[in-house]
N, C-alpha and C. Protein backbone atom coordinates (compact mmCIF):
# COMPACT_ATOMS: atom_id res chain seq x y z
N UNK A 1 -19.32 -6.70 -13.88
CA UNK A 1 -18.10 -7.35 -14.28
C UNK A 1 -17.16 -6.33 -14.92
N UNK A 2 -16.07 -6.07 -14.80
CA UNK A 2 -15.12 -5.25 -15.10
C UNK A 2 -13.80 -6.18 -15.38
N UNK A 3 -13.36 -5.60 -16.60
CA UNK A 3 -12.34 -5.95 -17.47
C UNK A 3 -10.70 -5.17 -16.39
N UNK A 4 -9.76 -6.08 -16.44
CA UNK A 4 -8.56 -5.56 -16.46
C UNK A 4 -8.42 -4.26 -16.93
N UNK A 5 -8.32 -4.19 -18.05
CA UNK A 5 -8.54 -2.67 -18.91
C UNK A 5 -9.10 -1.47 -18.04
N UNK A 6 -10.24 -2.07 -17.81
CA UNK A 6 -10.84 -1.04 -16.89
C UNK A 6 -11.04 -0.53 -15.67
N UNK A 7 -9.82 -0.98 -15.09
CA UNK A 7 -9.83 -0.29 -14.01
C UNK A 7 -9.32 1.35 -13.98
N UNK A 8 -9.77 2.10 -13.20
CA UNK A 8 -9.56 3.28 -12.92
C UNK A 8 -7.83 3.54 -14.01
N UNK A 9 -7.59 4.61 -14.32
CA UNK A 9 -5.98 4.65 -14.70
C UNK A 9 -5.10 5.09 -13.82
N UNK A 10 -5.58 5.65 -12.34
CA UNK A 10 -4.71 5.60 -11.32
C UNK A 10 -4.09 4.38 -10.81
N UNK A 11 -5.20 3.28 -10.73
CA UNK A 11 -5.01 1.96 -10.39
C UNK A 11 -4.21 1.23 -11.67
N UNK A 12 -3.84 1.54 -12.47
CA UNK A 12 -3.10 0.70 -13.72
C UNK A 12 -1.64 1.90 -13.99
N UNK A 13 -1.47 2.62 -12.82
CA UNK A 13 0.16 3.56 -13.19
C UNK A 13 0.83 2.88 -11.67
N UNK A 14 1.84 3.17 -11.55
CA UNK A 14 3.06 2.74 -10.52
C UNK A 14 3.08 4.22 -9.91
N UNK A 15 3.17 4.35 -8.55
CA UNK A 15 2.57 5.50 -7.53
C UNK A 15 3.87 5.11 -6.47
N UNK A 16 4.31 6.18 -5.88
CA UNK A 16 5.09 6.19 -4.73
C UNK A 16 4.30 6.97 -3.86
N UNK A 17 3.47 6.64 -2.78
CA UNK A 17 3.21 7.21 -1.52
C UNK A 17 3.94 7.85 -0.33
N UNK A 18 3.59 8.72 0.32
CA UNK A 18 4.43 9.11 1.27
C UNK A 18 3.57 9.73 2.63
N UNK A 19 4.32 9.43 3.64
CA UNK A 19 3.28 8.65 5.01
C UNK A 19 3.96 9.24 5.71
N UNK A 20 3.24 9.51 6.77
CA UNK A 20 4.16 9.99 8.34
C UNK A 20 3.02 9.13 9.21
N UNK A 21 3.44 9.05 10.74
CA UNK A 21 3.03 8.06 11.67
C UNK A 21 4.10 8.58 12.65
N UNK A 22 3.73 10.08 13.39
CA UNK A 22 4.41 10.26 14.85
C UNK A 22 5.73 10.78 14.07
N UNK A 23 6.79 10.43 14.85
CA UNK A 23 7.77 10.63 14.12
C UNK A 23 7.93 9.70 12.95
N UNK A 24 7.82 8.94 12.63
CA UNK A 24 8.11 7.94 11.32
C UNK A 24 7.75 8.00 10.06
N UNK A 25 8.07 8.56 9.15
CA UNK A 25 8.07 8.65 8.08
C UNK A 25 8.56 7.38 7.07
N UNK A 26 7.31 6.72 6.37
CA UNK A 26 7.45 5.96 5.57
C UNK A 26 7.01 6.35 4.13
N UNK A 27 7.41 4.81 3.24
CA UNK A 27 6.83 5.44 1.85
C UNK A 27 6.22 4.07 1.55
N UNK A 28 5.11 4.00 0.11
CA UNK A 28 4.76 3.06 -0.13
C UNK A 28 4.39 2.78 -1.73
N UNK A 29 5.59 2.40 -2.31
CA UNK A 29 5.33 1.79 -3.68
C UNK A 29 4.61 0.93 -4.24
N UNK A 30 3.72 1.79 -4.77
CA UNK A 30 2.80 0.37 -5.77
C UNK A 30 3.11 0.22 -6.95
N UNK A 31 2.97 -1.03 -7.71
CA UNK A 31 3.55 -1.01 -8.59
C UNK A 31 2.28 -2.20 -9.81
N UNK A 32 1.98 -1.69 -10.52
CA UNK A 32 0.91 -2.22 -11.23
C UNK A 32 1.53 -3.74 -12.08
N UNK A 33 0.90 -4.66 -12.13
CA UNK A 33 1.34 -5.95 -12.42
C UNK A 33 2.66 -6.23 -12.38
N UNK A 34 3.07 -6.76 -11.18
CA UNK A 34 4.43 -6.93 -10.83
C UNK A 34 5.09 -8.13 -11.76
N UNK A 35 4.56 -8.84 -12.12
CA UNK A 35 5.20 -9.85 -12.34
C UNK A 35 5.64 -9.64 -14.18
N UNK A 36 4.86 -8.41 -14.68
CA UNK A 36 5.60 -8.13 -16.01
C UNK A 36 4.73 -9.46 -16.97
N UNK A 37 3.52 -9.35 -17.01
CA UNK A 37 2.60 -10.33 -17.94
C UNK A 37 3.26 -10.26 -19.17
N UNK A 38 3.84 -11.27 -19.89
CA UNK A 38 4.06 -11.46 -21.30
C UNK A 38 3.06 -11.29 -22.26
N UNK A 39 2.15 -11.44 -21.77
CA UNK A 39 0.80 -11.51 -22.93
C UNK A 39 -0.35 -10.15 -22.22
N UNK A 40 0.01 -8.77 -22.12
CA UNK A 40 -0.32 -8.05 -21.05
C UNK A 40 -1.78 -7.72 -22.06
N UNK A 41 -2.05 -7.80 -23.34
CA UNK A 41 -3.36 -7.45 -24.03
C UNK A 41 -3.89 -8.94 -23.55
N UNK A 42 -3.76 -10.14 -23.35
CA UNK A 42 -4.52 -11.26 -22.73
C UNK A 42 -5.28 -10.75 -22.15
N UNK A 43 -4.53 -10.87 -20.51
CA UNK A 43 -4.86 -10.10 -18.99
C UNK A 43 -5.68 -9.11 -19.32
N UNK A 44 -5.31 -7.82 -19.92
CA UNK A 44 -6.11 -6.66 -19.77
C UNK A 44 -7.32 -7.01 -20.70
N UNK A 45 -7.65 -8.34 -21.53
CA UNK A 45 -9.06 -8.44 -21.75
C UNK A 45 -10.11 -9.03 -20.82
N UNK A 46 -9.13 -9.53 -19.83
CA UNK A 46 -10.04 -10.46 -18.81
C UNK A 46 -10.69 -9.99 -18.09
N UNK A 47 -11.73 -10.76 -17.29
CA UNK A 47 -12.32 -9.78 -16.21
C UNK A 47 -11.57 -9.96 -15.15
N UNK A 48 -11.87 -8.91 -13.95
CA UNK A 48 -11.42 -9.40 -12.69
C UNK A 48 -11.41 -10.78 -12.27
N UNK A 49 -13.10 -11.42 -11.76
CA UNK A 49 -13.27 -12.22 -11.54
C UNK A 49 -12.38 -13.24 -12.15
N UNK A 50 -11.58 -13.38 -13.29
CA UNK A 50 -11.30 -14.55 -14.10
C UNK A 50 -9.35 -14.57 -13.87
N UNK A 51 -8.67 -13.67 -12.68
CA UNK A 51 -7.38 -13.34 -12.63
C UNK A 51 -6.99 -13.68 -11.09
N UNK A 52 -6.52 -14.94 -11.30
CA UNK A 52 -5.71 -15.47 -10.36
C UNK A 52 -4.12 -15.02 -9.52
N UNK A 53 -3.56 -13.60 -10.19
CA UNK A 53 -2.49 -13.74 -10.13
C UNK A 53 -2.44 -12.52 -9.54
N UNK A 54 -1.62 -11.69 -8.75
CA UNK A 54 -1.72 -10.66 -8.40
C UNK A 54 -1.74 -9.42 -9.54
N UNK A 55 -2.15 -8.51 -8.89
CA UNK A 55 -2.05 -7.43 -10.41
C UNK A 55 -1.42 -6.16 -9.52
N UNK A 56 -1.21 -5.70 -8.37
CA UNK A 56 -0.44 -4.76 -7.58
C UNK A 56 0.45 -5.28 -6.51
N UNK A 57 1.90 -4.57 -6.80
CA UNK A 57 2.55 -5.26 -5.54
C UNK A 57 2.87 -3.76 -4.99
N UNK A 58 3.08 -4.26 -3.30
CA UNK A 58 3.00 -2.79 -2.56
C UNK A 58 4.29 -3.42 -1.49
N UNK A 59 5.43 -2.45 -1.70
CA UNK A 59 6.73 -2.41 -1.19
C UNK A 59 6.63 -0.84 0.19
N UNK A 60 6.18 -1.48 1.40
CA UNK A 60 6.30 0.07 2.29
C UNK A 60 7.75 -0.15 3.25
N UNK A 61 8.43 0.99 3.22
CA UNK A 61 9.63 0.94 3.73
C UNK A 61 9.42 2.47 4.90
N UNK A 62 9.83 2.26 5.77
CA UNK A 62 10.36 3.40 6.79
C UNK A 62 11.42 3.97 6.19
N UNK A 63 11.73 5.57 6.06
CA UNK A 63 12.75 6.71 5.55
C UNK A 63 13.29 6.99 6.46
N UNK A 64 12.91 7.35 7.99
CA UNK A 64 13.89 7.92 8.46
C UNK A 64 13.93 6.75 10.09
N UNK A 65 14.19 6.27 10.05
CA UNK A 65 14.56 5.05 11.01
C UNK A 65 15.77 4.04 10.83
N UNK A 66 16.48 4.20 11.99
CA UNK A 66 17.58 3.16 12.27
C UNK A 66 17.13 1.97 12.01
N UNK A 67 16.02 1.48 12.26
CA UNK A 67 15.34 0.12 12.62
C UNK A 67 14.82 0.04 10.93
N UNK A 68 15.14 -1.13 10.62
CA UNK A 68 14.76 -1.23 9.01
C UNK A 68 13.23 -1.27 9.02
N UNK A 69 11.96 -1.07 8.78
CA UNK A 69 10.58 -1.13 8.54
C UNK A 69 10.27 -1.58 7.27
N UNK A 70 10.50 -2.44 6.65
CA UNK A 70 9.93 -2.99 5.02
C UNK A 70 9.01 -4.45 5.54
N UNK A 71 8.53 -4.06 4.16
CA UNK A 71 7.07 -4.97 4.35
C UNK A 71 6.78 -4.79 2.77
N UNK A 72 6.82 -6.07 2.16
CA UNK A 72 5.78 -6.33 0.80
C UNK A 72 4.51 -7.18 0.87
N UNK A 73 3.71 -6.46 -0.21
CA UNK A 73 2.50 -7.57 0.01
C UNK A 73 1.73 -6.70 -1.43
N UNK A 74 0.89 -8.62 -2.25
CA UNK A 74 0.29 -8.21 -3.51
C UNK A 74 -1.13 -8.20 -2.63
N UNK A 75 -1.42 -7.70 -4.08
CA UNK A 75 -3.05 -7.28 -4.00
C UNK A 75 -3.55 -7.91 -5.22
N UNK A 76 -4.37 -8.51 -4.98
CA UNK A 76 -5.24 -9.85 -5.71
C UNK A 76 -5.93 -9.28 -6.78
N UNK A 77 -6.72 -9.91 -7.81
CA UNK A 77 -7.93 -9.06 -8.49
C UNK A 77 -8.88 -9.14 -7.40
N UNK A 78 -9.11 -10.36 -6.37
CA UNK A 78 -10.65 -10.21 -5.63
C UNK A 78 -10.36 -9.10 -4.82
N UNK A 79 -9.74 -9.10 -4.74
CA UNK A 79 -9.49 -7.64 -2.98
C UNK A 79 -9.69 -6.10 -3.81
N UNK A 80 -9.39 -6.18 -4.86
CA UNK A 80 -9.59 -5.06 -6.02
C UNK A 80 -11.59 -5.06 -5.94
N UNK A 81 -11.80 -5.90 -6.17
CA UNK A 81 -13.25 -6.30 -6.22
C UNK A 81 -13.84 -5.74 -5.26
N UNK A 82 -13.39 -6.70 -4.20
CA UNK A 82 -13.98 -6.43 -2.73
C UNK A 82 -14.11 -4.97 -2.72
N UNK A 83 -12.63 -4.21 -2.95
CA UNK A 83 -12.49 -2.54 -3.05
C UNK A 83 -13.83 -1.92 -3.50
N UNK A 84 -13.64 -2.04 -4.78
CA UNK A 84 -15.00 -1.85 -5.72
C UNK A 84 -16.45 -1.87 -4.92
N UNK A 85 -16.40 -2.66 -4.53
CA UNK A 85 -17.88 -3.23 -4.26
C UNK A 85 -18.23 -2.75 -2.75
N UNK A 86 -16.96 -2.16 -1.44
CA UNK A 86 -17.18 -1.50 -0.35
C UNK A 86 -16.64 0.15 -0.11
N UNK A 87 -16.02 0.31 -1.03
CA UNK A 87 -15.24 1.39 -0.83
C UNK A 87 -15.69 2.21 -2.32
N UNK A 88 -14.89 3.68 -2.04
CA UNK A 88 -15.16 4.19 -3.33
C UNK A 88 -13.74 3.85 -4.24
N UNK A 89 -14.10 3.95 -5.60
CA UNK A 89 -13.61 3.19 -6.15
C UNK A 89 -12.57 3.67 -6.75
N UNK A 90 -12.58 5.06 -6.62
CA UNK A 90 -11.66 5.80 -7.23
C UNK A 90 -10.04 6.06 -5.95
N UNK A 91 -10.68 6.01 -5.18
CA UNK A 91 -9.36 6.24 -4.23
C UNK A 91 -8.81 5.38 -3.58
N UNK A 92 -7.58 5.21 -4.57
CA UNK A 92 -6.17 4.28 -4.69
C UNK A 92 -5.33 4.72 -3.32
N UNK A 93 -5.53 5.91 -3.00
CA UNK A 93 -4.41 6.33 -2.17
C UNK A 93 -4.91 5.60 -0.94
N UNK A 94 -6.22 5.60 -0.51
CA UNK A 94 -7.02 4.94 0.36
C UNK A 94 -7.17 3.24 0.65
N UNK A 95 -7.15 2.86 -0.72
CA UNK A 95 -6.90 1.40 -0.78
C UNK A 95 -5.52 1.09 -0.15
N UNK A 96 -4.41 1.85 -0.75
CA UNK A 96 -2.91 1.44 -0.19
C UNK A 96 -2.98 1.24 1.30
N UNK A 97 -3.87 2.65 1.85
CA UNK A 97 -3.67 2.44 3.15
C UNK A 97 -4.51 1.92 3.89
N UNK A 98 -5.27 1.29 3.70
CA UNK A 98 -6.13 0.23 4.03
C UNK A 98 -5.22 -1.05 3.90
N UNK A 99 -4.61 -1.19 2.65
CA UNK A 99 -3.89 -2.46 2.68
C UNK A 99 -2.64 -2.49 4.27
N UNK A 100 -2.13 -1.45 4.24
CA UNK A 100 -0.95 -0.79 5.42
C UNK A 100 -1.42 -1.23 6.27
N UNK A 101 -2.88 -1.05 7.03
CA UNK A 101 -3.50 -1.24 8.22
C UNK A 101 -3.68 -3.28 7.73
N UNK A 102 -4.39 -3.47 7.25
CA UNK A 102 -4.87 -4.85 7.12
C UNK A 102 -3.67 -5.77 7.16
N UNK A 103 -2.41 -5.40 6.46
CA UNK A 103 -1.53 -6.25 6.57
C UNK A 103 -0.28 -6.16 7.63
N UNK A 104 -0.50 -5.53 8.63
CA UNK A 104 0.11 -5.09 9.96
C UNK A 104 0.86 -4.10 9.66
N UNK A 105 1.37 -3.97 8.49
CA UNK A 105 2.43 -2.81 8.72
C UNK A 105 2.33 -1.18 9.51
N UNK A 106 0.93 -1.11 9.30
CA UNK A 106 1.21 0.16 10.37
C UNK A 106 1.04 -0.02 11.82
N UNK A 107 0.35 -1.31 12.38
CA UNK A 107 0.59 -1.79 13.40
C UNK A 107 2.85 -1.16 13.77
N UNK A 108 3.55 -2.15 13.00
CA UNK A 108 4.90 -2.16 13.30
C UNK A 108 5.17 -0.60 13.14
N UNK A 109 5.34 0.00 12.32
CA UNK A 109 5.10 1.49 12.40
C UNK A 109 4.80 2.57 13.84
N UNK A 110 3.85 1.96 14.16
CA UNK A 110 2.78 2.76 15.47
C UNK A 110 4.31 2.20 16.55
N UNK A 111 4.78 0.73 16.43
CA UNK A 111 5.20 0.24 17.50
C UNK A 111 6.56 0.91 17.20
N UNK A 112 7.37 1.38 16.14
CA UNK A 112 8.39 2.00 16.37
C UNK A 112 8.42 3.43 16.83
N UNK A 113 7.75 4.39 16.47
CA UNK A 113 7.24 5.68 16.79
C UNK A 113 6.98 5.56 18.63
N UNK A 114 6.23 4.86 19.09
CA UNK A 114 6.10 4.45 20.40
C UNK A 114 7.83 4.35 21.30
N UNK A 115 8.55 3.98 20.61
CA UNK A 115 9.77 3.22 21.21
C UNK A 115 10.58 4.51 20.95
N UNK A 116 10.48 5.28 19.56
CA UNK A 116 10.93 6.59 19.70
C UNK A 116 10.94 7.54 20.50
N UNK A 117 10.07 7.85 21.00
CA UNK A 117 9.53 8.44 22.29
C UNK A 117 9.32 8.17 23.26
N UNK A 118 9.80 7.07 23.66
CA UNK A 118 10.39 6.65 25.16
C UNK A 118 11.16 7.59 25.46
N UNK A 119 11.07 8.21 26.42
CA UNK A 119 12.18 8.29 27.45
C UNK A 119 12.18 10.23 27.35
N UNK A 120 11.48 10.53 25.97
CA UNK A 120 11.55 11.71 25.78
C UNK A 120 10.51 12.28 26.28
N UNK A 121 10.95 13.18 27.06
CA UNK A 121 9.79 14.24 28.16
C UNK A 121 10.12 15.51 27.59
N UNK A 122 9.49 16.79 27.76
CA UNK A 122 9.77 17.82 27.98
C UNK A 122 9.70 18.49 28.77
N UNK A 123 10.83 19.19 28.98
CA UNK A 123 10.76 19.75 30.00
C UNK A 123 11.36 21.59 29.88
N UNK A 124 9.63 22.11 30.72
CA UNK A 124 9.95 23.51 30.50
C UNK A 124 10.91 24.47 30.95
N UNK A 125 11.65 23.51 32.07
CA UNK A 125 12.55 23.96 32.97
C UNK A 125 13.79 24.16 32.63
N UNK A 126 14.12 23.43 31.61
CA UNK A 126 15.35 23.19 30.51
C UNK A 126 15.89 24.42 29.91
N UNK A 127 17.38 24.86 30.20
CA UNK A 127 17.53 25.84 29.08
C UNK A 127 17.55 25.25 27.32
């Protein structure tokens, strides 16, 4: 059982990620208890198990694309858990992108990079 408090202190700071995918360059903000807990010594005495409310929100946006790419999505205490309990526990950067894959966004990603490179051949013949 693990307390709020205790999670890792990577997992309890606000992190900007930064991603490439082909040509596409995205980023991905996490941001530790989004919703701004009023009573944040409450929460951080609780355990996981006992926190209904999200405790990370993750904002991924495409940087260099015409085509807008944003996508938000929280992260639960159980999925924190789940983390814990399949993965190693220390790598946040890994969780984000696990969340990226699980919640389609790099699916849409893969599919703009794809559409980028339509049409583009090379050719050696070219001055």
């Amino acid at each position: 059982m693990m307390l709020l408090k205790d999670l890792p202190r990577e997992f309890r700071e606000n992190h900007i990620f930064r991603y490439t995918c082909g040509n596409v360059e995205y980023q991905c903000k996490a941001t530790y208890l989004p919703f701004g807990f009023r009573e944040v010594t409450k929460y951080e005495a609780m355990k996981l198990e006992e926190i209904y409310i999200p405790i990370i929100h993750l904002e991924w946006e495409a940087n260099n694309t015409e085509k807008s790419i944003y996508q938000s999505h929280f992260i639960m205490a159980y999925s924190v858990i789940w983390w814990f309990n399949n993965r190693d526990r220390t790598a946040y950067d890994e969780m984000i992108n696990y969340s990226a894959l699980e919640a389609g966004y790099l699916n849409r990603v893969k599919e703009e990079n794809q559409r980028l490179n339509r049409g583009v051949q090379l050719n050696i013949f070219s001055h």
